[in-house]
N, C-alpha and C. Protein backbone atom coordinates (compact mmCIF):
# COMPACT_ATOMS: atom_id res chain seq x y z
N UNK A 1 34.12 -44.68 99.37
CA UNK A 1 34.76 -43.80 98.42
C UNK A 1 36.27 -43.96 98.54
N UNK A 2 37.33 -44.06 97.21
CA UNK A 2 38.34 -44.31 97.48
C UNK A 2 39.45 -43.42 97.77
N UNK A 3 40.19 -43.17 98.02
CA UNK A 3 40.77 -42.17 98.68
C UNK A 3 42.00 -41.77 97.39
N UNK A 4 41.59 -40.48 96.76
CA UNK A 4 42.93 -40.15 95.93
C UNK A 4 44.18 -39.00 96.59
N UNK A 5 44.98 -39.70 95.95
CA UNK A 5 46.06 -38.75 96.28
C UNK A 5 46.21 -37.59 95.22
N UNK A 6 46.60 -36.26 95.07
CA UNK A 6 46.68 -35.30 94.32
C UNK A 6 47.38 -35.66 92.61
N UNK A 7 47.99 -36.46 92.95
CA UNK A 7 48.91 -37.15 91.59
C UNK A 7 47.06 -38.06 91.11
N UNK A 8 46.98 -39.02 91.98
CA UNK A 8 46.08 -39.53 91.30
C UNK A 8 44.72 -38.88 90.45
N UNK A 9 44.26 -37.72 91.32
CA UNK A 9 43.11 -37.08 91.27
C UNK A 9 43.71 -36.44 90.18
N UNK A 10 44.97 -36.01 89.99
CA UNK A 10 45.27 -35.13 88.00
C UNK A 10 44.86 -36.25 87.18
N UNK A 11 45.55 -37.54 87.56
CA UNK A 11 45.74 -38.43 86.64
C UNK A 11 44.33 -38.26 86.00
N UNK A 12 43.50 -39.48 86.84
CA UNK A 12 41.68 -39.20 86.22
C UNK A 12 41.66 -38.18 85.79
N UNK A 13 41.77 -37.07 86.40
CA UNK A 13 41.21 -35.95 85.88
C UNK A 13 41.12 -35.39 84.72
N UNK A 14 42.53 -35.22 84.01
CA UNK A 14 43.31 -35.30 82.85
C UNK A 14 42.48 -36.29 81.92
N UNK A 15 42.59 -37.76 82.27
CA UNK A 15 41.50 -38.65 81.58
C UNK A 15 40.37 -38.56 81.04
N UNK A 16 39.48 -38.02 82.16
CA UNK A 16 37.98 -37.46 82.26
C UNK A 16 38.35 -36.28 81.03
N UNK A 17 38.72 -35.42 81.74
CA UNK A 17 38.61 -34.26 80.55
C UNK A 17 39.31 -34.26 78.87
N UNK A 18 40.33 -35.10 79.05
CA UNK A 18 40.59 -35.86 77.44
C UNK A 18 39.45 -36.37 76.84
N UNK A 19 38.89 -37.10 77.37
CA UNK A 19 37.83 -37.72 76.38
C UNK A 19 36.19 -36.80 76.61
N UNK A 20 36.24 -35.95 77.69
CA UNK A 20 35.00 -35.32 77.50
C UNK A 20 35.34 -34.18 76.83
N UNK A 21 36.33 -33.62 76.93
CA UNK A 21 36.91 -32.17 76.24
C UNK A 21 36.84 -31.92 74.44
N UNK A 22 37.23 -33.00 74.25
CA UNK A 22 37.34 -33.54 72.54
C UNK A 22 36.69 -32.94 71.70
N UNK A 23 35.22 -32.99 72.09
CA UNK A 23 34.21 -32.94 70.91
C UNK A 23 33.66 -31.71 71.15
N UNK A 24 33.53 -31.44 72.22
CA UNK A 24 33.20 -29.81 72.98
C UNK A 24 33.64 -28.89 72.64
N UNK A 25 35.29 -28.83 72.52
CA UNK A 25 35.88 -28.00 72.06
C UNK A 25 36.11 -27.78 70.42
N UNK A 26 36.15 -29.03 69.77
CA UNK A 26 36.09 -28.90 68.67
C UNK A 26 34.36 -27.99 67.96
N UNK A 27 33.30 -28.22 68.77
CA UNK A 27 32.43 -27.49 68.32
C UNK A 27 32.11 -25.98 68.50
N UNK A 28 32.50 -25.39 69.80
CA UNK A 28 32.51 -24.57 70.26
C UNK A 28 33.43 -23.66 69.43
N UNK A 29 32.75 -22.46 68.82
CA UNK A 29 33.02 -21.28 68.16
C UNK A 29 34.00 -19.90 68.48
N UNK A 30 33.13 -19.67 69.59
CA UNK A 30 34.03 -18.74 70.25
C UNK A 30 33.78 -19.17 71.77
N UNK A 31 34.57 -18.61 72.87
CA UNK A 31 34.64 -18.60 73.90
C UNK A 31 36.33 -19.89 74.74
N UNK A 32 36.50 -19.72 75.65
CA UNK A 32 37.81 -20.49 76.06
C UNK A 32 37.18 -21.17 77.19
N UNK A 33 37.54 -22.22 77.61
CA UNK A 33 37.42 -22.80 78.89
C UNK A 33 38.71 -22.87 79.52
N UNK A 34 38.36 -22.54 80.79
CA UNK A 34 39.44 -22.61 81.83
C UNK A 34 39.21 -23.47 82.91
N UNK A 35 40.18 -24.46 83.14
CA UNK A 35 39.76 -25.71 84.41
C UNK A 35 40.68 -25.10 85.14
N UNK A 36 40.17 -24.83 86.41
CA UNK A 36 40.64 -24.92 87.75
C UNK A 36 40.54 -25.87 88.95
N UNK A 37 41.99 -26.18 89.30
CA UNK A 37 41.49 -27.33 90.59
C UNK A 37 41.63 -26.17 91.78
N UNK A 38 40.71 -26.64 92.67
CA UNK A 38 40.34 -26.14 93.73
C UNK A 38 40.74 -27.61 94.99
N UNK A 39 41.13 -26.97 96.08
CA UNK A 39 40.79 -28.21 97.45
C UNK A 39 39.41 -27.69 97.50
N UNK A 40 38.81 -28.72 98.13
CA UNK A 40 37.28 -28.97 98.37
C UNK A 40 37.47 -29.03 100.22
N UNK A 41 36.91 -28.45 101.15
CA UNK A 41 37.58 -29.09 102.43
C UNK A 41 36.18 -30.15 102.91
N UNK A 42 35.30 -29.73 102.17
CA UNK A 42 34.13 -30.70 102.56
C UNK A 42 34.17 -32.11 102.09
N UNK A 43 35.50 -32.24 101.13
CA UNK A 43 35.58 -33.63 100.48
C UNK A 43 36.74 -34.06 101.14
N UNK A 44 37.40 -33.24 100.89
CA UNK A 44 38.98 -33.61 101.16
C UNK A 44 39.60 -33.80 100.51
N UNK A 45 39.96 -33.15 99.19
CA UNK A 45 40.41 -33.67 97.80
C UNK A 45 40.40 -32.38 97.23
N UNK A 46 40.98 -32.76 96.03
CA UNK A 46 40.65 -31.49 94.96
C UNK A 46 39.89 -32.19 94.40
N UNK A 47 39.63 -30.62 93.51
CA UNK A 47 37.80 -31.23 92.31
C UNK A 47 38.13 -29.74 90.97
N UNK A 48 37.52 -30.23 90.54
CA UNK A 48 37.90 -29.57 89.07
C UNK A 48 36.61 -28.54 89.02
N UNK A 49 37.10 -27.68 88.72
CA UNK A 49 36.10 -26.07 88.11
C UNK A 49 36.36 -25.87 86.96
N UNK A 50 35.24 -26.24 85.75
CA UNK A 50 35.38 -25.40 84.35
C UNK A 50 34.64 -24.36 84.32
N UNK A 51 35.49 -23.44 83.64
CA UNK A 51 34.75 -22.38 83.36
C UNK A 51 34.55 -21.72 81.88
N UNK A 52 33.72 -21.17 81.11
CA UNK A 52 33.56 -20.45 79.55
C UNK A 52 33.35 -19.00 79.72
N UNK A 53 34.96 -18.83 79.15
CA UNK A 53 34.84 -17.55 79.27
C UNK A 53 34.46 -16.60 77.68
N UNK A 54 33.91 -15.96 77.28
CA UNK A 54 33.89 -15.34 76.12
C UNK A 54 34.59 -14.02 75.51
């Protein structure tokens, strides 16, 4: 597994959720999503939390 640094892990991250976010949000009616990064200490990294709130 490769080892990201916090800059890197937004970078992807940002990526990932650009192109998965797109179509999701455009369908979705009501409700908001909120991404949170969290440290993980079992990984060693941050990791992304979405959440739908209504």
């Amino acid at each position: 597994m490769p080892k990201l640094t916090r800059r890197g892990f937004l970078a992807t991250s940002g990526a990932a959720l650009s192109v998965r976010g797109v179509a999701p949000l455009a369908r979705s009616v009501s409700g908001r999503r909120i991404l949170t990064l969290v440290y993980d200490k079992s990984l060693g990294m941050m990791r992304a939390v979405e959440r739908v709130v209504r």
